[in-house]
PDB file of N, CA and C in Angstrom:
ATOM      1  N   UNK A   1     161.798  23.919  44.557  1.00  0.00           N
ATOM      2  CA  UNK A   1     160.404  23.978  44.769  1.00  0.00           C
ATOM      3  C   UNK A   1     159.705  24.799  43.697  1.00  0.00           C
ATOM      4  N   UNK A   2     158.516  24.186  43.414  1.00  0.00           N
ATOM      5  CA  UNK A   2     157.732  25.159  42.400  1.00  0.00           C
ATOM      6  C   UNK A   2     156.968  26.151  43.305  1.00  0.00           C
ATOM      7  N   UNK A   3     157.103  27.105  42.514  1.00  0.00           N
ATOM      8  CA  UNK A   3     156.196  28.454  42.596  1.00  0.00           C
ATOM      9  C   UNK A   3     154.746  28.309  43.195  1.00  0.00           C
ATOM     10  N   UNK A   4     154.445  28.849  44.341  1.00  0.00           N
ATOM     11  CA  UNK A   4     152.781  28.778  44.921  1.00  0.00           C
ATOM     12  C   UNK A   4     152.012  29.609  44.112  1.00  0.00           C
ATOM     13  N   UNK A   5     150.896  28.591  43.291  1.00  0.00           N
ATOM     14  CA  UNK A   5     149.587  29.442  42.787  1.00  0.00           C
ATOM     15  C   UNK A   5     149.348  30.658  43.594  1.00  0.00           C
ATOM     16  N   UNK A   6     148.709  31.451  43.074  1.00  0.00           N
ATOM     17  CA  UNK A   6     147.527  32.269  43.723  1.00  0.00           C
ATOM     18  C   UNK A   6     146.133  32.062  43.406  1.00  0.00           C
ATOM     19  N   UNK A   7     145.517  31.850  44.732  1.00  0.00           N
ATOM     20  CA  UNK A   7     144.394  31.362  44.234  1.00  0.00           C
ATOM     21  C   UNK A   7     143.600  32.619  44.502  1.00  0.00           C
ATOM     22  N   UNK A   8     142.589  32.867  43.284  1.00  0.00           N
ATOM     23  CA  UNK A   8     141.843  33.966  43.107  1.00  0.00           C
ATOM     24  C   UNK A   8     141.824  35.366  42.253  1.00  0.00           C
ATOM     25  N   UNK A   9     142.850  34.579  41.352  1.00  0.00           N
ATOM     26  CA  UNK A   9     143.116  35.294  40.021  1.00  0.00           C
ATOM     27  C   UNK A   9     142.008  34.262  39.017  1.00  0.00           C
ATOM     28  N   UNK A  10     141.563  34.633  38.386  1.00  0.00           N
ATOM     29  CA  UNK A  10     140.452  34.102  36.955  1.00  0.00           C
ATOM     30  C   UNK A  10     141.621  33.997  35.938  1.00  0.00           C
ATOM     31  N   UNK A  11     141.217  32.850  35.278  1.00  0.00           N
ATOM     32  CA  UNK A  11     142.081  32.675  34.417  1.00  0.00           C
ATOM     33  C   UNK A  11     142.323  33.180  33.177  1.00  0.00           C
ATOM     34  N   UNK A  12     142.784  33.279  32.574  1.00  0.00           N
ATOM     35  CA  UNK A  12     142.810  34.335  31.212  1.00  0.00           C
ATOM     36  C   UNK A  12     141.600  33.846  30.359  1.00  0.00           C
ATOM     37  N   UNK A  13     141.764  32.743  29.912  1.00  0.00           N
ATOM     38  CA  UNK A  13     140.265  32.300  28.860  1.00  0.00           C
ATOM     39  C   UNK A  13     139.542  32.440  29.430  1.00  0.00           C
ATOM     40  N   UNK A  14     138.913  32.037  30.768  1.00  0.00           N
ATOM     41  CA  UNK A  14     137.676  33.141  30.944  1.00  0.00           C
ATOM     42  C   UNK A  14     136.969  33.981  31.433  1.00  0.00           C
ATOM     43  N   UNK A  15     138.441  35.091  31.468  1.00  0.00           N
ATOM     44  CA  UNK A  15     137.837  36.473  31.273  1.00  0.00           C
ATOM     45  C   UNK A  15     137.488  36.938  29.868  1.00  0.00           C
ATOM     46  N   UNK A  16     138.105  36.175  28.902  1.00  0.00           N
ATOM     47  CA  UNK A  16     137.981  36.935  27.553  1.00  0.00           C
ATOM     48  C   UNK A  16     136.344  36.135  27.072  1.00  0.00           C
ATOM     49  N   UNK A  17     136.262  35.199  27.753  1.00  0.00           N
ATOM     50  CA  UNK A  17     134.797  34.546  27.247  1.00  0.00           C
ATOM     51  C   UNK A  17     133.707  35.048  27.734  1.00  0.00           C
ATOM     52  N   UNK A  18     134.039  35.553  28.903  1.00  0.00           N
ATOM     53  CA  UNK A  18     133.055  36.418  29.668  1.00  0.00           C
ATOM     54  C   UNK A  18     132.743  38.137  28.867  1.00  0.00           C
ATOM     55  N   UNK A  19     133.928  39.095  28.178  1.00  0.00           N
ATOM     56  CA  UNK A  19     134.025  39.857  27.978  1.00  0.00           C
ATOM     57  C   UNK A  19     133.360  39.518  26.062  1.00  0.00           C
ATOM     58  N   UNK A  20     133.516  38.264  25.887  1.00  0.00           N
ATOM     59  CA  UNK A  20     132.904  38.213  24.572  1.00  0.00           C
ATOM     60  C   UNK A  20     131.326  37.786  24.751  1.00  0.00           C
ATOM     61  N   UNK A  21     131.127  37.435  25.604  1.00  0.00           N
ATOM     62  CA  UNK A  21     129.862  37.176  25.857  1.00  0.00           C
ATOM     63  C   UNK A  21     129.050  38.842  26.335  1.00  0.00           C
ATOM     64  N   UNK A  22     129.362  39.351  26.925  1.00  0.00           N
ATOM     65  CA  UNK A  22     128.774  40.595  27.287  1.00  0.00           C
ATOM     66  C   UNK A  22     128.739  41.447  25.715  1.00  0.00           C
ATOM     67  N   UNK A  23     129.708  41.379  24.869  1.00  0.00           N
ATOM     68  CA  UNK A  23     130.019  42.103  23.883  1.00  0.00           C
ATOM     69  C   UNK A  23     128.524  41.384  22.615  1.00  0.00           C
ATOM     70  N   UNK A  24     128.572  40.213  22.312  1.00  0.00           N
ATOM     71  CA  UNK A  24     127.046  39.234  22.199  1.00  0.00           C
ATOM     72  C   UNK A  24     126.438  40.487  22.397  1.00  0.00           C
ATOM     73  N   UNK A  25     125.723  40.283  23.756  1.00  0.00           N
ATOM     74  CA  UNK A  25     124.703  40.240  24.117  1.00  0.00           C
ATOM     75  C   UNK A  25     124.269  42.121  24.191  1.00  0.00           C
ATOM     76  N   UNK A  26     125.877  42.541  23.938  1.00  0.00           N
ATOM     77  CA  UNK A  26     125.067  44.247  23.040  1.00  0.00           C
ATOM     78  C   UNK A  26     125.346  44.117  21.690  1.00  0.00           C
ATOM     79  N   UNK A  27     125.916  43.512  21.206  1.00  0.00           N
ATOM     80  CA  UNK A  27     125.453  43.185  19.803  1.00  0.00           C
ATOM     81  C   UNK A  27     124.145  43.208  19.200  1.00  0.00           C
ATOM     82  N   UNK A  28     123.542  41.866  20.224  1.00  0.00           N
ATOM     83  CA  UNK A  28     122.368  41.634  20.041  1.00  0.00           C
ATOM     84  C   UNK A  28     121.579  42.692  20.286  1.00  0.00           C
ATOM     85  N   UNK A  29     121.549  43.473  21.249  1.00  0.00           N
ATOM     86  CA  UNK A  29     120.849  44.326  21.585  1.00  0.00           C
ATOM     87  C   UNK A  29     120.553  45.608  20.193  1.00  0.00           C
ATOM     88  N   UNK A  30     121.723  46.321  20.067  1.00  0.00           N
ATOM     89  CA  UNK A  30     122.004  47.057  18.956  1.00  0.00           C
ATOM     90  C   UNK A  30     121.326  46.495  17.398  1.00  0.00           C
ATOM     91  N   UNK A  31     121.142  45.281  17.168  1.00  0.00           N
ATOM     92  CA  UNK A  31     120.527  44.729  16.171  1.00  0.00           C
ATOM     93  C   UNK A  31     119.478  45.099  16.595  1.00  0.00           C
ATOM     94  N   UNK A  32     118.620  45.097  17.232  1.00  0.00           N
ATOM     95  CA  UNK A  32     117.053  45.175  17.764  1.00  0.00           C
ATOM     96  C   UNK A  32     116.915  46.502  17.805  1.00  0.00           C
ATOM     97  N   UNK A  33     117.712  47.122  18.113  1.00  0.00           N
ATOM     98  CA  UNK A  33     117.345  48.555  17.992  1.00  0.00           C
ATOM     99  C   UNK A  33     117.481  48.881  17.049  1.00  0.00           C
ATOM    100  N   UNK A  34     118.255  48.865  16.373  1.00  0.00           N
ATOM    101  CA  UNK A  34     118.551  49.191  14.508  1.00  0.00           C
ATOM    102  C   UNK A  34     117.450  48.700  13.562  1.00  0.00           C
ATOM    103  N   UNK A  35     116.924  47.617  14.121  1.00  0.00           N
ATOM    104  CA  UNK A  35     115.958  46.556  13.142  1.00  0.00           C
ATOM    105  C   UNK A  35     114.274  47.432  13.487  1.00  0.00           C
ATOM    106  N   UNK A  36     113.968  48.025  14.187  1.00  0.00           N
ATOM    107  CA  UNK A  36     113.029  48.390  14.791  1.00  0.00           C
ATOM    108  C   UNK A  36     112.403  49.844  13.707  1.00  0.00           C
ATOM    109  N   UNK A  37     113.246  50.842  13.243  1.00  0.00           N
ATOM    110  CA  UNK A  37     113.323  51.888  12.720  1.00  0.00           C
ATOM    111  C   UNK A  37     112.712  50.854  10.698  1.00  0.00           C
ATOM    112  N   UNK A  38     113.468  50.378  10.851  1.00  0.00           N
ATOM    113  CA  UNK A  38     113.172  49.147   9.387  1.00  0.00           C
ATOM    114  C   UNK A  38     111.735  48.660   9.206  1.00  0.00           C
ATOM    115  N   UNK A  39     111.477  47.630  10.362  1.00  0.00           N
ATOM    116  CA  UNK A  39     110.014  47.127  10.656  1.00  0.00           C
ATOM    117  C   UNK A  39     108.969  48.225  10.613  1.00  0.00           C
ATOM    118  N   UNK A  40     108.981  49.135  11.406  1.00  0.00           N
ATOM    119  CA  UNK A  40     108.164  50.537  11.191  1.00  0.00           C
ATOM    120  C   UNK A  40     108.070  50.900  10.198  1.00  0.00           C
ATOM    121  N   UNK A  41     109.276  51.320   9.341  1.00  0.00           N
ATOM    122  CA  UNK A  41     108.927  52.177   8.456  1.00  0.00           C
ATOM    123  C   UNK A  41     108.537  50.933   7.277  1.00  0.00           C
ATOM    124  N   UNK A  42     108.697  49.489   7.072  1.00  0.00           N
ATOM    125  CA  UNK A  42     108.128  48.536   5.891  1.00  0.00           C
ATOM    126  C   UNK A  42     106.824  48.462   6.158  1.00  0.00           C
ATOM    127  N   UNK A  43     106.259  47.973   7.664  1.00  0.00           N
ATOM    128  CA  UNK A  43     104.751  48.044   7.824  1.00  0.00           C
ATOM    129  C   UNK A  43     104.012  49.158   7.321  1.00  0.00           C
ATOM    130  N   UNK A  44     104.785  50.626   7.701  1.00  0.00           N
ATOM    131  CA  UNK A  44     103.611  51.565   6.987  1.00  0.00           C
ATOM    132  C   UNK A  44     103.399  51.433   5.865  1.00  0.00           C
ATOM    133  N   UNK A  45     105.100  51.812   5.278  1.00  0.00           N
ATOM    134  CA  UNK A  45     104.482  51.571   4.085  1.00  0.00           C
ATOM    135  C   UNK A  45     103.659  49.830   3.297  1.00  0.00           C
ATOM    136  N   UNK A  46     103.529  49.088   3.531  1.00  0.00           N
ATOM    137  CA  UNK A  46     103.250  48.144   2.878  1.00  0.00           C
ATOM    138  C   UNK A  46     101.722  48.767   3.491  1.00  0.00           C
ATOM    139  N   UNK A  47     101.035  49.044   4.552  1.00  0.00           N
ATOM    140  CA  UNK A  47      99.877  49.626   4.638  1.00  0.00           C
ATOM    141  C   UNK A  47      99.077  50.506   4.244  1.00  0.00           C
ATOM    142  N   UNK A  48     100.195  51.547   4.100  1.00  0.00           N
ATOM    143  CA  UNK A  48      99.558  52.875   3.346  1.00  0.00           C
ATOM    144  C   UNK A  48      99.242  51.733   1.817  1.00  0.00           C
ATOM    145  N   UNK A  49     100.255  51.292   1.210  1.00  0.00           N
ATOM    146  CA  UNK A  49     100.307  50.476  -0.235  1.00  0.00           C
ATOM    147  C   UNK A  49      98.695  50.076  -0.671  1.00  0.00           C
ATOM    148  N   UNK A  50      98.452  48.918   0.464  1.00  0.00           N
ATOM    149  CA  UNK A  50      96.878  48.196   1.081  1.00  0.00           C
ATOM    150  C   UNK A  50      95.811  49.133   0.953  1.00  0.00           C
ATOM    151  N   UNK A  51      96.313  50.356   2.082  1.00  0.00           N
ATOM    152  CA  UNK A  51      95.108  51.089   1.723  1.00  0.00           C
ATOM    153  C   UNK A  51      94.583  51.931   0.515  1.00  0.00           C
ATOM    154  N   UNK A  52      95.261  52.440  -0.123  1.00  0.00           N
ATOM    155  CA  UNK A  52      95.645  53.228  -1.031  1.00  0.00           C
ATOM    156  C   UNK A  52      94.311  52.369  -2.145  1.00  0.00           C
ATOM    157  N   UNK A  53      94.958  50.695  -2.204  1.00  0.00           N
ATOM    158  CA  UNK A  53      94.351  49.734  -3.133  1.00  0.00           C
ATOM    159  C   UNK A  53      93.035  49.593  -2.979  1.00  0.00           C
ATOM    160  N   UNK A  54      92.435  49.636  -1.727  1.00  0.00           N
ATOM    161  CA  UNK A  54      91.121  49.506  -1.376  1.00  0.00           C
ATOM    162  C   UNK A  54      90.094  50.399  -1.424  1.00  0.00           C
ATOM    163  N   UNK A  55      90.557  51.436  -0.467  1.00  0.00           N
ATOM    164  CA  UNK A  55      89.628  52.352  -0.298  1.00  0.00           C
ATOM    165  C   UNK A  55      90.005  53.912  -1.886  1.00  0.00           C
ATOM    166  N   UNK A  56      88.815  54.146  -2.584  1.00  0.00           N
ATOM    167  CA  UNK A  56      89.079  55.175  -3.357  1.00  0.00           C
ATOM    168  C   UNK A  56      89.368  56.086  -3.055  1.00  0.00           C
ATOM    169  N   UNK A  57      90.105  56.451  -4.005  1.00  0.00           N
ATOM    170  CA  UNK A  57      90.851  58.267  -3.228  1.00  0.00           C
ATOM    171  C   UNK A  57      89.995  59.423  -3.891  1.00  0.00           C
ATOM    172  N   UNK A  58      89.548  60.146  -3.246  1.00  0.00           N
ATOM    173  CA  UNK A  58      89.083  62.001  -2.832  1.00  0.00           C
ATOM    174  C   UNK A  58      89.248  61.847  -3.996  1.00  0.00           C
ATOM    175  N   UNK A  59      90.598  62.092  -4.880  1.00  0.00           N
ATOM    176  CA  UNK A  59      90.945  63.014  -6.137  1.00  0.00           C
ATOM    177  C   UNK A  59      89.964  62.085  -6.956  1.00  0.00           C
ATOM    178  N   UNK A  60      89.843  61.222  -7.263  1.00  0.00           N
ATOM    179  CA  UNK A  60      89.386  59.991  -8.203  1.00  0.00           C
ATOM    180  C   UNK A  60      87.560  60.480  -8.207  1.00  0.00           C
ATOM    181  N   UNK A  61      87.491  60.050  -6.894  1.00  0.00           N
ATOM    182  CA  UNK A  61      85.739  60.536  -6.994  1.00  0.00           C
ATOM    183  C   UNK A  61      85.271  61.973  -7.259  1.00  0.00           C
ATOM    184  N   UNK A  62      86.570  62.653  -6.930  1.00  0.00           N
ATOM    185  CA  UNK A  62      85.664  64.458  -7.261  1.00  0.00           C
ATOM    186  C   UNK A  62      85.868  64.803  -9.016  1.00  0.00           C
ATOM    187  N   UNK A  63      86.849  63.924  -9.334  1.00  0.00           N
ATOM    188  CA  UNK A  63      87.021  63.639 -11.031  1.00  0.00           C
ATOM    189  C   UNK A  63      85.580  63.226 -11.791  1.00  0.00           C
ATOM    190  N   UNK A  64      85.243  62.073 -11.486  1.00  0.00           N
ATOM    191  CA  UNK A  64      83.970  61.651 -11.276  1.00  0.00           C
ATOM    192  C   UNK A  64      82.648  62.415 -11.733  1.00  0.00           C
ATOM    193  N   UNK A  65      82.845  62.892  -9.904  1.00  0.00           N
ATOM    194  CA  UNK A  65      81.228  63.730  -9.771  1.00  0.00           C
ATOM    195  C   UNK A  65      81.767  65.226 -10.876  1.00  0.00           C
ATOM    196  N   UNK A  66      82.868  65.540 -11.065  1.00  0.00           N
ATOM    197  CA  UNK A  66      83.089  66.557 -11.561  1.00  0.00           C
ATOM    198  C   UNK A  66      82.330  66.762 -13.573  1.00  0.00           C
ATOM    199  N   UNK A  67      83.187  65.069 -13.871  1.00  0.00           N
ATOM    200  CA  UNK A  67      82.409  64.517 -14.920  1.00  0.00           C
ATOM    201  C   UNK A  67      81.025  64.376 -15.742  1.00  0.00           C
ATOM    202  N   UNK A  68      80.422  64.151 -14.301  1.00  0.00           N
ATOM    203  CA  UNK A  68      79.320  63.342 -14.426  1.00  0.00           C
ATOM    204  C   UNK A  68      78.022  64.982 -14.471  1.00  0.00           C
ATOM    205  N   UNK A  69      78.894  65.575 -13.693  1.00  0.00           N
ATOM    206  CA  UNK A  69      78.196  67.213 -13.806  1.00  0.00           C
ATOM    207  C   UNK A  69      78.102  67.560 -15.243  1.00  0.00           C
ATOM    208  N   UNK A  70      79.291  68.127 -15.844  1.00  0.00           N
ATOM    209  CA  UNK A  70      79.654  68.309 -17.043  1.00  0.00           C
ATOM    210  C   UNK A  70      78.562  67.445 -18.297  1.00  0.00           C
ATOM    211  N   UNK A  71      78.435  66.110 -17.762  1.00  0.00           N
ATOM    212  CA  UNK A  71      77.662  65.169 -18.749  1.00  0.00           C
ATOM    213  C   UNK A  71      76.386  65.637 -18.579  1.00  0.00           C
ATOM    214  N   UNK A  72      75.717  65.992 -17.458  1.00  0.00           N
ATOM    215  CA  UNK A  72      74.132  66.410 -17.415  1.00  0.00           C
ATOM    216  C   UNK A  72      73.946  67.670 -17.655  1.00  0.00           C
ATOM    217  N   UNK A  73      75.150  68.625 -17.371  1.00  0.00           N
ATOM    218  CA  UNK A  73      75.152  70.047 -18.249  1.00  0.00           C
ATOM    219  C   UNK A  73      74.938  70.047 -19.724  1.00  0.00           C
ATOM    220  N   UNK A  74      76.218  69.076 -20.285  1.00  0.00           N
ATOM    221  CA  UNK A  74      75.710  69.135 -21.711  1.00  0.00           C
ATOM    222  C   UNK A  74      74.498  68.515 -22.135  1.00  0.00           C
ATOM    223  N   UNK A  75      73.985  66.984 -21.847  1.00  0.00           N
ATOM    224  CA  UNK A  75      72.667  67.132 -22.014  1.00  0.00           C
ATOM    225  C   UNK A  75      71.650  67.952 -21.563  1.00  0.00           C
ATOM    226  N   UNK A  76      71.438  68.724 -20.607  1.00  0.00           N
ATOM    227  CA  UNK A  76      70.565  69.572 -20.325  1.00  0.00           C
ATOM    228  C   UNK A  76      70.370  70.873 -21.641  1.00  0.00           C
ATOM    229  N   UNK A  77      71.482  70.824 -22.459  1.00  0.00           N
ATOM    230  CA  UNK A  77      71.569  71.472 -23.443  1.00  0.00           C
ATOM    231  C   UNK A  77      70.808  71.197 -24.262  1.00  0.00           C
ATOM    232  N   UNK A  78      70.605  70.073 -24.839  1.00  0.00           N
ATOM    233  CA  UNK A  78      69.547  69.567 -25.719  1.00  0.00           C
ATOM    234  C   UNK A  78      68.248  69.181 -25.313  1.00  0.00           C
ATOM    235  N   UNK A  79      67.590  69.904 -23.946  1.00  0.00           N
ATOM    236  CA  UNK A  79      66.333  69.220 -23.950  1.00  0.00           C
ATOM    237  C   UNK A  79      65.970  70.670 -24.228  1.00  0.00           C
ATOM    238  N   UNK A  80      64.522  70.796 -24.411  1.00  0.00           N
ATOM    239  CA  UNK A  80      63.616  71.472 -24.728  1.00  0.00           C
ATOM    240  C   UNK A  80      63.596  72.344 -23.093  1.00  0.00           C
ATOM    241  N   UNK A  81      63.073  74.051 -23.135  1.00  0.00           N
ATOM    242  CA  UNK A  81      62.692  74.065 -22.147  1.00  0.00           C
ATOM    243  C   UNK A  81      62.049  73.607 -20.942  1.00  0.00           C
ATOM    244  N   UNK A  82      60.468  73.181 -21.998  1.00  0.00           N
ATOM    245  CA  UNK A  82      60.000  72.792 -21.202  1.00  0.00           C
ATOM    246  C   UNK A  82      59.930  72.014 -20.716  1.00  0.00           C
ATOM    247  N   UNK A  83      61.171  70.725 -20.726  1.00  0.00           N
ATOM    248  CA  UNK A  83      60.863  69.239 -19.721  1.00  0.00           C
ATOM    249  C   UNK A  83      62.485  69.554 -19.048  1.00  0.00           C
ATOM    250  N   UNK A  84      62.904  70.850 -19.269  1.00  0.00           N
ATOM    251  CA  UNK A  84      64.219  71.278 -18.133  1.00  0.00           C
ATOM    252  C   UNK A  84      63.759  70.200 -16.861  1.00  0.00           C
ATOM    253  N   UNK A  85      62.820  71.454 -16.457  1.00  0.00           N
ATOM    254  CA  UNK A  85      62.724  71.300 -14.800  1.00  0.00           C
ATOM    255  C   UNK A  85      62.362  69.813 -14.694  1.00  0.00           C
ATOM    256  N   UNK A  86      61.581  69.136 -15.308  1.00  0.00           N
ATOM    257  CA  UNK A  86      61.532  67.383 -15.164  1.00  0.00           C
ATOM    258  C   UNK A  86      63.061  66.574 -15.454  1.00  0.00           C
ATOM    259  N   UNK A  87      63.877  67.112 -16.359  1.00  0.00           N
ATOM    260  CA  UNK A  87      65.416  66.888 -16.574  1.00  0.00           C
ATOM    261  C   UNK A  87      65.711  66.369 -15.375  1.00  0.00           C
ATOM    262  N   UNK A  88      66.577  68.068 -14.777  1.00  0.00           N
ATOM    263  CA  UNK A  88      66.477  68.301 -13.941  1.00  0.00           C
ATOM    264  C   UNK A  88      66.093  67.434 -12.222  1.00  0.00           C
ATOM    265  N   UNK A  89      65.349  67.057 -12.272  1.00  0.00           N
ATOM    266  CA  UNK A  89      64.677  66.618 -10.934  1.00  0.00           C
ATOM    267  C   UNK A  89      65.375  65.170 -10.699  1.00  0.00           C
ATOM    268  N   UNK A  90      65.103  64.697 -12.535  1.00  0.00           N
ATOM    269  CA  UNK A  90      65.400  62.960 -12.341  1.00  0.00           C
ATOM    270  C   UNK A  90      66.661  63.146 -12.551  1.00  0.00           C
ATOM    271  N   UNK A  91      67.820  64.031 -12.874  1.00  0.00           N
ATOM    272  CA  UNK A  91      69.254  63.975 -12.672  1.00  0.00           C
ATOM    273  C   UNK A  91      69.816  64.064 -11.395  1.00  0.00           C
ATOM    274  N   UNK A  92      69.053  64.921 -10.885  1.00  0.00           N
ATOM    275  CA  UNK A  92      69.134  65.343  -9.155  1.00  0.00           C
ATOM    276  C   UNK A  92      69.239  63.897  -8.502  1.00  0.00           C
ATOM    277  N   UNK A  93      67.949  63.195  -8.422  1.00  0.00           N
ATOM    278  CA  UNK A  93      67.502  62.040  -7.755  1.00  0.00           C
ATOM    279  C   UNK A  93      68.494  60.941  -7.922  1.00  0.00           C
ATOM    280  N   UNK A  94      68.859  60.627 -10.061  1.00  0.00           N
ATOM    281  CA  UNK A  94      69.739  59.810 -10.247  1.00  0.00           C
ATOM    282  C   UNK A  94      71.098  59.656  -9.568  1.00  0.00           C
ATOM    283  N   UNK A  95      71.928  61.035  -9.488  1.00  0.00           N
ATOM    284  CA  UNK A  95      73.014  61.309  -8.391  1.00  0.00           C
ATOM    285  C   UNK A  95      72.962  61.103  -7.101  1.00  0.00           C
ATOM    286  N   UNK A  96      72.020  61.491  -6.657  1.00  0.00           N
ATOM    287  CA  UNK A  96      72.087  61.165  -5.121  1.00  0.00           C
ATOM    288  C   UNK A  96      71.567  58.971  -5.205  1.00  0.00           C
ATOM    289  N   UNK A  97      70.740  59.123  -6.034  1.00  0.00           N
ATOM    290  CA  UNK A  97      70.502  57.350  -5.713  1.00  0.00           C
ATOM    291  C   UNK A  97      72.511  56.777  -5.469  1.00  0.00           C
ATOM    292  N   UNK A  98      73.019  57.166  -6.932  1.00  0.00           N
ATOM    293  CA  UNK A  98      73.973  56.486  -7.239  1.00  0.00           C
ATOM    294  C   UNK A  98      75.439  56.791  -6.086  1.00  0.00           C
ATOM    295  N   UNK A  99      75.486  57.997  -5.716  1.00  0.00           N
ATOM    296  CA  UNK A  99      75.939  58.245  -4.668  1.00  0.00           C
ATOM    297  C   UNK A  99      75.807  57.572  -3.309  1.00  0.00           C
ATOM    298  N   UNK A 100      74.809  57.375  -3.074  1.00  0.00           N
ATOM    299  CA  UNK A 100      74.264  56.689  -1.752  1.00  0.00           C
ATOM    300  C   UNK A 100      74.424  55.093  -1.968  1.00  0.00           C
ATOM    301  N   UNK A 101      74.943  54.547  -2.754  1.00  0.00           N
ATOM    302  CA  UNK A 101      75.266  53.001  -2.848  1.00  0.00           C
ATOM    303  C   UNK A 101      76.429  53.100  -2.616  1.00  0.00           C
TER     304      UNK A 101
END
């Protein structure tokens, strides 16, 4: 006589398909978590990149107005006293116009 099964043992292939499937599916998981730290840190930076391009930076404009001082100092050098204070007034006005655009 042959040997009586037991019924209610799982068979070997698939427990190991079951145990590779669970192993998947933290695989998968672990990719997503790993990938997450990546995505964050490429979006900023490719944003900071964007912004950087668009909007002017502080240092750039106080270069500028720093310039542009210096340029009406030295001409203020060559006018005559007396049309200083008229100089003066329309340099004032010219800066703030050009500023305010």
């Amino acid at each position: 006589m042959t040997p009586a099964k037991t019924i209610g043992q799982p068979v070997l292939v698939y427990t190991r398909i079951a145990q590779n499937r669970r192993k998947t599916v933290l695989l998968a998981a672990f990719l997503v978590i790993a990938l997450v730290p990546l995505v964050i840190g490429t979006s900023y930076l490719v944003s900071s990149g964007i912004t950087s391009q668009v909007r002017p930076s502080s240092k750039s404009a106080r270069e500028r107005i720093d310039w542009e001082e210096g340029y009406y100092r030295s001409l203020r050098a060559y006018i005559p006293s007396e049309a200083r204070q008229e100089f003066d007034t329309d340099a004032r006005s010219r800066i703030r116009k050009e500023r305010a655009d």
